[in-house]
C-alpha atoms as a PDB file:
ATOM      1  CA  UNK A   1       3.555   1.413   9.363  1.00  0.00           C
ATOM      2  CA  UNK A   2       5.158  -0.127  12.180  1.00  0.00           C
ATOM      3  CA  UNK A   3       8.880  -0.304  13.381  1.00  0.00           C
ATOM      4  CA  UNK A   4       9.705  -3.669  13.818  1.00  0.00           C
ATOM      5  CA  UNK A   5      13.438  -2.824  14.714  1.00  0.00           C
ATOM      6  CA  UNK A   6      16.141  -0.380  15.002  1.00  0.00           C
ATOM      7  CA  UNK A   7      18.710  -0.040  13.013  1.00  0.00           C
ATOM      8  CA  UNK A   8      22.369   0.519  14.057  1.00  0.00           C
ATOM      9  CA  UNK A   9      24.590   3.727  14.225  1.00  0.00           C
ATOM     10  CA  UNK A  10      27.738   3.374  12.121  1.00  0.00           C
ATOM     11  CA  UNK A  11      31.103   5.774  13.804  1.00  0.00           C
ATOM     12  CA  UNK A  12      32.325   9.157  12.772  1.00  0.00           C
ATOM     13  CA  UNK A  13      34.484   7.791   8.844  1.00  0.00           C
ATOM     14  CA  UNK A  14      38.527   7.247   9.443  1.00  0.00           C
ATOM     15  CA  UNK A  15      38.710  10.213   8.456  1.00  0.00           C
ATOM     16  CA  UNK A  16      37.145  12.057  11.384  1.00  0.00           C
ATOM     17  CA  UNK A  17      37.992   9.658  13.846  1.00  0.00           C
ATOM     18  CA  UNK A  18      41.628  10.029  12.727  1.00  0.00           C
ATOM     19  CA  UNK A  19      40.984  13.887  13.475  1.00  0.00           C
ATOM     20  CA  UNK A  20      38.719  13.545  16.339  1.00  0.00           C
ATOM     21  CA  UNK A  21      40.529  14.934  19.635  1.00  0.00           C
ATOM     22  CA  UNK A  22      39.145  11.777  21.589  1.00  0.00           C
ATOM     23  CA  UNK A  23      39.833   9.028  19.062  1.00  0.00           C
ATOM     24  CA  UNK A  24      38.740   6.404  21.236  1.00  0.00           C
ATOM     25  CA  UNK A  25      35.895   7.876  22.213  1.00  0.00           C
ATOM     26  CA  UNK A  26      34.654   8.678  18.502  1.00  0.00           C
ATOM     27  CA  UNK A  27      34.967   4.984  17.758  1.00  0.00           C
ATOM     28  CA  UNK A  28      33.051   4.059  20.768  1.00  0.00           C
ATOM     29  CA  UNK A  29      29.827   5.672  19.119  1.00  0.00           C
ATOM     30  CA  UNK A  30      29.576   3.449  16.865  1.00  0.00           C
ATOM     31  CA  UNK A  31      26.132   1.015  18.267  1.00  0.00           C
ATOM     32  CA  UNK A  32      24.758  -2.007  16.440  1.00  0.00           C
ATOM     33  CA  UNK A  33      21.374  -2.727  15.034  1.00  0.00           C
ATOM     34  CA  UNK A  34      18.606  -5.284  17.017  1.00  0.00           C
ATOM     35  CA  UNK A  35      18.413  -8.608  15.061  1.00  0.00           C
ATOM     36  CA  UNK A  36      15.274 -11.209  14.702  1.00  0.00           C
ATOM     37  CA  UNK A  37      13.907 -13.308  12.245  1.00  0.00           C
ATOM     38  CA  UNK A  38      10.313 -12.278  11.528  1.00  0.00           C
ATOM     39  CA  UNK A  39       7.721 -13.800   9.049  1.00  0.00           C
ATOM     40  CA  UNK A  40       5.587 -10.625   7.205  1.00  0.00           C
ATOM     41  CA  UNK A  41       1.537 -11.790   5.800  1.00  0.00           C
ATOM     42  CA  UNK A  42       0.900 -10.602   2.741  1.00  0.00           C
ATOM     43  CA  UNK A  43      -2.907  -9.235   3.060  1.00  0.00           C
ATOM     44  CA  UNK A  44      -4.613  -7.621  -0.029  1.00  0.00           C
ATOM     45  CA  UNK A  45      -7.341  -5.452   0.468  1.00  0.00           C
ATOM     46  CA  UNK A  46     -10.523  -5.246  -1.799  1.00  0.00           C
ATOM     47  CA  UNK A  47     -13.924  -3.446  -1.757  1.00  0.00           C
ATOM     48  CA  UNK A  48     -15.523  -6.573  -3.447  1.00  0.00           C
ATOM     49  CA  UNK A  49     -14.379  -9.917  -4.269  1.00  0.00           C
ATOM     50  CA  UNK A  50     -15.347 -12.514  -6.581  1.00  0.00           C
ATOM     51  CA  UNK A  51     -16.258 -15.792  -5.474  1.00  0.00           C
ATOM     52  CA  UNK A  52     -17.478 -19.090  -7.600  1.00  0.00           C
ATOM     53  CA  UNK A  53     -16.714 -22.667  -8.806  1.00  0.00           C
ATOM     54  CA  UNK A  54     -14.202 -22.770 -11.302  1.00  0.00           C
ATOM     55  CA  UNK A  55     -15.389 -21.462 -14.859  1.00  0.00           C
ATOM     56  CA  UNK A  56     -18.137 -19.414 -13.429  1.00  0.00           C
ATOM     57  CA  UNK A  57     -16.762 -16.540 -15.395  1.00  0.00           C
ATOM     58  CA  UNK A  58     -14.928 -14.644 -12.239  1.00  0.00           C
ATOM     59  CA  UNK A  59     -11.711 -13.350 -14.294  1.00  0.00           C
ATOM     60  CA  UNK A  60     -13.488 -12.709 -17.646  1.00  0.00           C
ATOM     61  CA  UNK A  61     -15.962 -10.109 -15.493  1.00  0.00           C
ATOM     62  CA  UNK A  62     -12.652  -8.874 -13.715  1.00  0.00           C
ATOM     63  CA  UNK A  63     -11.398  -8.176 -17.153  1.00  0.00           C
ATOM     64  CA  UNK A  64     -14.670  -6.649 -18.799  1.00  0.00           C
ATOM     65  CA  UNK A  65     -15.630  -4.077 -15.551  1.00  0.00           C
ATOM     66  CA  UNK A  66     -11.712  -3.364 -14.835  1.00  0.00           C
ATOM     67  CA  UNK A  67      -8.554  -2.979 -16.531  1.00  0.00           C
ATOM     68  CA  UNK A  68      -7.198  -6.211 -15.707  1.00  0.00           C
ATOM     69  CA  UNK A  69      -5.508  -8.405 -17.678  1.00  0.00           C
ATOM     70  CA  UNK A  70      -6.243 -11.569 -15.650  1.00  0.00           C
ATOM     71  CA  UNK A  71      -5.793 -15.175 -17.410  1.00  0.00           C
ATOM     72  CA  UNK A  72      -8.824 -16.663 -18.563  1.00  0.00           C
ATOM     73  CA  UNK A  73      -9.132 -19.818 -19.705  1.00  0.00           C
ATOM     74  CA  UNK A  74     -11.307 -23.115 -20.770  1.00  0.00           C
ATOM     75  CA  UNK A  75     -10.469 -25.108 -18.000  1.00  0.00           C
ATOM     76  CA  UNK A  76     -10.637 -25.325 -13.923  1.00  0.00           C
ATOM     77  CA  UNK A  77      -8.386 -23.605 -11.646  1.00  0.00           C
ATOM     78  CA  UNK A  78      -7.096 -20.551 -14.279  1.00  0.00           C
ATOM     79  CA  UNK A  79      -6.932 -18.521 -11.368  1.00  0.00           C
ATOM     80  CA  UNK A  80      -3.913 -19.400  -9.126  1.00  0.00           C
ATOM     81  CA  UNK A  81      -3.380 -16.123  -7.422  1.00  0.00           C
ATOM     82  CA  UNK A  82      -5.537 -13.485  -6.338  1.00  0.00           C
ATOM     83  CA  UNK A  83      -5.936 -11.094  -8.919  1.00  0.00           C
ATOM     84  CA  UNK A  84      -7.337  -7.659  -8.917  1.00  0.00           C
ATOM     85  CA  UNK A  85      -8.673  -4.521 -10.840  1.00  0.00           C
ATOM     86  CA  UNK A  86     -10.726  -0.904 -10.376  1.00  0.00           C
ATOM     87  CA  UNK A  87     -13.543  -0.129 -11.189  1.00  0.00           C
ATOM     88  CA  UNK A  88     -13.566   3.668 -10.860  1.00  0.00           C
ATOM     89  CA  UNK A  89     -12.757   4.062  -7.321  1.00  0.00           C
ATOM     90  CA  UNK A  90     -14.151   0.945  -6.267  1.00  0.00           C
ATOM     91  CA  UNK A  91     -11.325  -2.152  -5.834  1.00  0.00           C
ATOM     92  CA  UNK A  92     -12.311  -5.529  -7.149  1.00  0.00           C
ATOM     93  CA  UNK A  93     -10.742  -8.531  -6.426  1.00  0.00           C
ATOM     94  CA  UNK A  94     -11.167 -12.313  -8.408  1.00  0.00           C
ATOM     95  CA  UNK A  95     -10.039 -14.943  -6.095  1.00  0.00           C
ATOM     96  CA  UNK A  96      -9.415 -18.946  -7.382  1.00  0.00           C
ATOM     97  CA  UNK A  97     -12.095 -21.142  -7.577  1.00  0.00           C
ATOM     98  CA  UNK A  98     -13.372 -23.001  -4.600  1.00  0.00           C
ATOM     99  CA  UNK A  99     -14.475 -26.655  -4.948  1.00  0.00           C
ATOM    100  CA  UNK A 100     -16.370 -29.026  -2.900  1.00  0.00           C
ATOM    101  CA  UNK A 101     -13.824 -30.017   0.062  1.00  0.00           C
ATOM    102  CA  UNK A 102     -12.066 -26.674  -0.524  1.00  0.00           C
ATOM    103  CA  UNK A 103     -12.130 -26.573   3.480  1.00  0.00           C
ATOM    104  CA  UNK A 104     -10.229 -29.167   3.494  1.00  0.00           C
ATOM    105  CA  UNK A 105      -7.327 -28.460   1.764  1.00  0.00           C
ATOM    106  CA  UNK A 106      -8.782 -29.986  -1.232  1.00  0.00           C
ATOM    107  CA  UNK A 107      -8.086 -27.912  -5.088  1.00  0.00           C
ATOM    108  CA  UNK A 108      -5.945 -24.875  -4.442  1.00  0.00           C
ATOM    109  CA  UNK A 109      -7.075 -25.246  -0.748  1.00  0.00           C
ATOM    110  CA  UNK A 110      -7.970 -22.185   1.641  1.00  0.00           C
ATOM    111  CA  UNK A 111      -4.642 -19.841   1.532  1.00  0.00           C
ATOM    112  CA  UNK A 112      -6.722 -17.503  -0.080  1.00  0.00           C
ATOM    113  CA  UNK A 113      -8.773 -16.257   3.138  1.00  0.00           C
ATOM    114  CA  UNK A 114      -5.939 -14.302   4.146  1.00  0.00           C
ATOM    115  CA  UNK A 115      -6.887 -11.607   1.761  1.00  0.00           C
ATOM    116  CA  UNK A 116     -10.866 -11.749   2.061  1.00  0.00           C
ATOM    117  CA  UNK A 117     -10.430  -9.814   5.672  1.00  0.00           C
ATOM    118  CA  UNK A 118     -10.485  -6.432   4.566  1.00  0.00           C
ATOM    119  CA  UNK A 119     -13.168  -6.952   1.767  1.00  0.00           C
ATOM    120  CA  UNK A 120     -16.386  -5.299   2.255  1.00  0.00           C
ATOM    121  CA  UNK A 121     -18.832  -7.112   0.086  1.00  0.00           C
ATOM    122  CA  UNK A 122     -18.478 -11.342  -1.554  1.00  0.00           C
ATOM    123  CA  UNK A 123     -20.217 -10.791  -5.192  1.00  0.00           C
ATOM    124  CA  UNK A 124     -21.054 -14.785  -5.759  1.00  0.00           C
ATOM    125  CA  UNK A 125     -20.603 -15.492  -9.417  1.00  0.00           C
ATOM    126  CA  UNK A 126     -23.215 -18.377 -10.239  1.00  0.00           C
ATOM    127  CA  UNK A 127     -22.557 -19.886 -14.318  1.00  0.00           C
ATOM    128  CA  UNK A 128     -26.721 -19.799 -15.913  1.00  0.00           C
ATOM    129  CA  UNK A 129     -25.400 -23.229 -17.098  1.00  0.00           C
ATOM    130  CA  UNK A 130     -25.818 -24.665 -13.938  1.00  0.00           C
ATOM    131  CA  UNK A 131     -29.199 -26.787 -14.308  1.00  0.00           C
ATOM    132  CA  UNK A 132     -30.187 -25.587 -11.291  1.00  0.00           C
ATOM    133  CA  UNK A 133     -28.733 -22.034  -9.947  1.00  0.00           C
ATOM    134  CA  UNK A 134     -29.955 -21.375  -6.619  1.00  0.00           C
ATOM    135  CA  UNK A 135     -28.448 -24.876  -5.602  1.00  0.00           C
ATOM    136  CA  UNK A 136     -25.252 -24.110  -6.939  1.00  0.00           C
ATOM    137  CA  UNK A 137     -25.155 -20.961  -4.785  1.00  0.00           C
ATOM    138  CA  UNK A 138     -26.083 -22.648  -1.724  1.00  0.00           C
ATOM    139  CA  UNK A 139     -23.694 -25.332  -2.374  1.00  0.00           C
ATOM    140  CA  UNK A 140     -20.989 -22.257  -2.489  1.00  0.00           C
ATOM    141  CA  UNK A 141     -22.493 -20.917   0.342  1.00  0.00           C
ATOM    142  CA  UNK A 142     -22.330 -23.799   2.392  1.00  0.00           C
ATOM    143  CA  UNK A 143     -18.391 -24.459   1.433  1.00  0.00           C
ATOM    144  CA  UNK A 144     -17.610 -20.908   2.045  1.00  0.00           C
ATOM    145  CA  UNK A 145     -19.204 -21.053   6.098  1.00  0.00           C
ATOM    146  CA  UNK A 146     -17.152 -23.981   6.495  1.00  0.00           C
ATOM    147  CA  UNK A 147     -14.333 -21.845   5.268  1.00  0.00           C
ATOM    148  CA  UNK A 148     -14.665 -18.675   7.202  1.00  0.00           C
ATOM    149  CA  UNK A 149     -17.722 -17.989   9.192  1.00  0.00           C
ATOM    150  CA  UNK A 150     -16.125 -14.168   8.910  1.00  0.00           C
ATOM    151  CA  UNK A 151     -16.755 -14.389   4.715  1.00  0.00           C
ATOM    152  CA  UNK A 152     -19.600 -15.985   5.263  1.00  0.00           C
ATOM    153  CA  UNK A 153     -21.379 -13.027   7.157  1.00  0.00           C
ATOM    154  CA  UNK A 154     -19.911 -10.598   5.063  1.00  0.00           C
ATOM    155  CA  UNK A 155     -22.727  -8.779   2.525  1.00  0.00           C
ATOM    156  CA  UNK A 156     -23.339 -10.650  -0.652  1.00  0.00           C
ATOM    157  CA  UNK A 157     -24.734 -10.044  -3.984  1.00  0.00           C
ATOM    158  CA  UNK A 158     -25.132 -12.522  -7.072  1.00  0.00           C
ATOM    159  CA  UNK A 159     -23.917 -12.319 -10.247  1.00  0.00           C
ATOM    160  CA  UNK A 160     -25.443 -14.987 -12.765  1.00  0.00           C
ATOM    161  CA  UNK A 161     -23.058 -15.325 -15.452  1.00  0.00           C
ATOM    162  CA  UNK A 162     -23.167 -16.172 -18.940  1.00  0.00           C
ATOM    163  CA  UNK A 163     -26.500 -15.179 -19.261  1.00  0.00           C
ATOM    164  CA  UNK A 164     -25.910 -14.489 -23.257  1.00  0.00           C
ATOM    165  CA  UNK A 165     -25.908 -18.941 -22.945  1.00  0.00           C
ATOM    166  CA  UNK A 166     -29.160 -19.565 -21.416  1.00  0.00           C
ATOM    167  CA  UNK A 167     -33.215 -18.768 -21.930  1.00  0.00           C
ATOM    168  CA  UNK A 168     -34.883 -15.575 -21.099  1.00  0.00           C
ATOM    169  CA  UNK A 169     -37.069 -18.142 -18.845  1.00  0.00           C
ATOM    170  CA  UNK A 170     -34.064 -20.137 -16.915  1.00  0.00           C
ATOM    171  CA  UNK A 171     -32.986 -16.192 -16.078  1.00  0.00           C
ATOM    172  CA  UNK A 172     -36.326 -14.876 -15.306  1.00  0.00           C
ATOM    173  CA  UNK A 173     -36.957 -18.262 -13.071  1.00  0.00           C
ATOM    174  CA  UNK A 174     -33.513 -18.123 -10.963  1.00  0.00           C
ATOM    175  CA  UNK A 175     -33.933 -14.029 -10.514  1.00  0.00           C
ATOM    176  CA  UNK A 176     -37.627 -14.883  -9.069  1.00  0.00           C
ATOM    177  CA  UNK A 177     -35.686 -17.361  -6.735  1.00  0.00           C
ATOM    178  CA  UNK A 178     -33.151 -15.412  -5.682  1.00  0.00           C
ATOM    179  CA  UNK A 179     -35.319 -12.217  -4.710  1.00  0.00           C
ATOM    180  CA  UNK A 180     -37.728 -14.938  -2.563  1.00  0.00           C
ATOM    181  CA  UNK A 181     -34.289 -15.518  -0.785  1.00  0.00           C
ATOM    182  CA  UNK A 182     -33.439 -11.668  -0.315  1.00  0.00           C
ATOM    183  CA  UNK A 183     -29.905 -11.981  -2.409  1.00  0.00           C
ATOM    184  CA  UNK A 184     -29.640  -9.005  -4.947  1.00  0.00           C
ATOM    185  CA  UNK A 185     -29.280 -10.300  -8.228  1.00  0.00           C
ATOM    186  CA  UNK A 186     -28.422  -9.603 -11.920  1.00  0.00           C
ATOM    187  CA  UNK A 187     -27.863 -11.994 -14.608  1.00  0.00           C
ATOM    188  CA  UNK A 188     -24.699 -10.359 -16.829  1.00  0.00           C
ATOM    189  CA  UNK A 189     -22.552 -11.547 -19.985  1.00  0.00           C
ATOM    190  CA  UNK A 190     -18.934 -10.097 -21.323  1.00  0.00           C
ATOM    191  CA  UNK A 191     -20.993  -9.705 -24.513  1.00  0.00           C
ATOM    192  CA  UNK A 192     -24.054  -7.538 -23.192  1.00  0.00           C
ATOM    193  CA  UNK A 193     -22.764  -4.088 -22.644  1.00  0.00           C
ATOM    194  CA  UNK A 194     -26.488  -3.173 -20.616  1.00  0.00           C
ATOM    195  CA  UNK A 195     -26.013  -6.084 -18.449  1.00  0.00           C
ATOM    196  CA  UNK A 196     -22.089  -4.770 -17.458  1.00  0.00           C
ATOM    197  CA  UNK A 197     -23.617  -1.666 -16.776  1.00  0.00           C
ATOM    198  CA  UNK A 198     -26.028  -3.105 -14.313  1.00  0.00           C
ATOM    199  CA  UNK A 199     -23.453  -5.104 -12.623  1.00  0.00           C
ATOM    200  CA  UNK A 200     -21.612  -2.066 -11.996  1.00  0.00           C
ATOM    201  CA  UNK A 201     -24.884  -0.302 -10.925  1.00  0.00           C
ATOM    202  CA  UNK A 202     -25.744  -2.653  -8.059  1.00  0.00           C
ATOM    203  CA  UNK A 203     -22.003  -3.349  -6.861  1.00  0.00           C
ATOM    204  CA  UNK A 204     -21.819   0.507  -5.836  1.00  0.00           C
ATOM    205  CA  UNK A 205     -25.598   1.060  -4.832  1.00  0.00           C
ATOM    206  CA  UNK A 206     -25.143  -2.618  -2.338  1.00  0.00           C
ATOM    207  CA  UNK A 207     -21.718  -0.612  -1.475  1.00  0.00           C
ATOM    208  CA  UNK A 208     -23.543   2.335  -0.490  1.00  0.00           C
ATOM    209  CA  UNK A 209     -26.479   0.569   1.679  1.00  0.00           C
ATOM    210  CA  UNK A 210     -24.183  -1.249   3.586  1.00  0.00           C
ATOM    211  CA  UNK A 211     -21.136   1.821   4.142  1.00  0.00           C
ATOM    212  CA  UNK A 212     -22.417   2.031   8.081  1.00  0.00           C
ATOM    213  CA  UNK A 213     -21.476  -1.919   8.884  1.00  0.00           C
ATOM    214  CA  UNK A 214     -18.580  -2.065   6.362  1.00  0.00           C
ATOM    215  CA  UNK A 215     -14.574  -1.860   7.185  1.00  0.00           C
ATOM    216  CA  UNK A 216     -13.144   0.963   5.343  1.00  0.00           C
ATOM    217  CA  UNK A 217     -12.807   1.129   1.584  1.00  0.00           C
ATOM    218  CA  UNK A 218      -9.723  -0.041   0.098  1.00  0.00           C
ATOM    219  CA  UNK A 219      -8.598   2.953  -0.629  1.00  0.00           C
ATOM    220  CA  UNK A 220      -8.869   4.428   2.803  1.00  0.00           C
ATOM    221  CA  UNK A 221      -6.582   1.629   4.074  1.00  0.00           C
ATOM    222  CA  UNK A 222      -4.248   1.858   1.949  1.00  0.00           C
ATOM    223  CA  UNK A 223      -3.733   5.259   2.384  1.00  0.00           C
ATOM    224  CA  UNK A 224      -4.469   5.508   6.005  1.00  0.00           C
ATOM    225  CA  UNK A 225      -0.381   4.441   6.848  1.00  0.00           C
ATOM    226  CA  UNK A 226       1.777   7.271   7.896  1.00  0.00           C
ATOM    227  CA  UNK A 227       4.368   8.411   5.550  1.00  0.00           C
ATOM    228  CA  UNK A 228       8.512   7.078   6.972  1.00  0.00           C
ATOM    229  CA  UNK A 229      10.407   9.864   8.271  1.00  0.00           C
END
């Protein structure tokens, strides 16, 4: 916590100054406070945040591995706010969906980038009804450097979602893909218990790998401020 300004020094009451040996003096104690207009950021911190195309399933999984009651719906742009959840100790974080032109201003534009600076790890959240998965993700990639070159370097993981709507062979295809490229990957539905399990699984073991090169966890920021005196 920082002080931004100081506050003023009211006098003694009437009634002491009316008392007060030196009355003039008592009401000469009185001191006023500094004055400035300041604008305040609102930055939210997160150990992971969810990133996708609208409808890729971000605040359904937000829901289903927290206790989050974020809006989900049928159709683009749900998400209007950052919204976010725990996962045990772990903080997630579902942020609105990012189109094509999202760098420039375009669908609910780039405000949003404010509050990926503290995260320590972008979970990419890829819909298995894509026709073709690993160039959806590099479409999202590519939007997301042109964002933030920060984001962009920060570590990753993929989520493919809805996998309870595609074909054991679409999911064992784009896996194969994605582990040519290096990504860690795990297809998961809201439905499959096994496959929430295993998102949970690699989100703290990519957590873990990476704790030497991340910032600190959410909940050591948060609690890292000094209590007012």
């Amino acid at each position: 916590r920082e002080k931004i300004l100081s506050g003023g020094k009211g006098t003694l009451g009437n009634l002491s100054i009316k008392m007060h040996p030196y009355r003039k003096g008592a009401t000469e104690m009185e001191r006023q406070g500094e004055k400035a207009e300041v604008t305040l950021v609102l930055k939210l911190t997160a150990d992971v945040i969810f990133m996708g195309y609208p409808n890729a399933g971000k605040s359904s999984l937000l829901n289903k591995l927290t206790n989050a009651k974020a809006k989900t719906a049928a159709y683009e742009f749900t998400t209007l706010e950052p919204q976010t959840g725990h996962m045990g100790t772990t903080k997630l974080m579902d942020l609105p969906g990012l189109i094509d032109g999202t760098h420039e201003g375009k669908g609910l534009g780039t405000a949003f980038v404010q509050h990926t600076e503290y995260c320590r790890m972008v979970a990419h959240l890829v819909g298995l009804e894509a026709e073709k998965p690993v160039k959806r993700y590099q479409e999202l990639r590519k939007e997301i450097l042109l964002i933030s070159e920060d984001l962009y370097n920060k570590p990753e993981v993929v989520l493919l979602t809805k996998s309870d709507e595609s074909t054991p062979a679409k999911i064992t295809a784009a896996i194969k893909q994605f582990e040519k490229l290096g990504i860690p990957v795990v297809p998961c539905s809201i439905l499959d218990d096994d496959s929430i399990e295993k998102v949970k699984a690699l989100l703290e073991t990519q957590l873990q790998k990476h704790k030497d090169e991340l910032p600190k966890t959410s909940t050591e920021i948060e609690s890292a401020a000094p209590e007012s005196p």
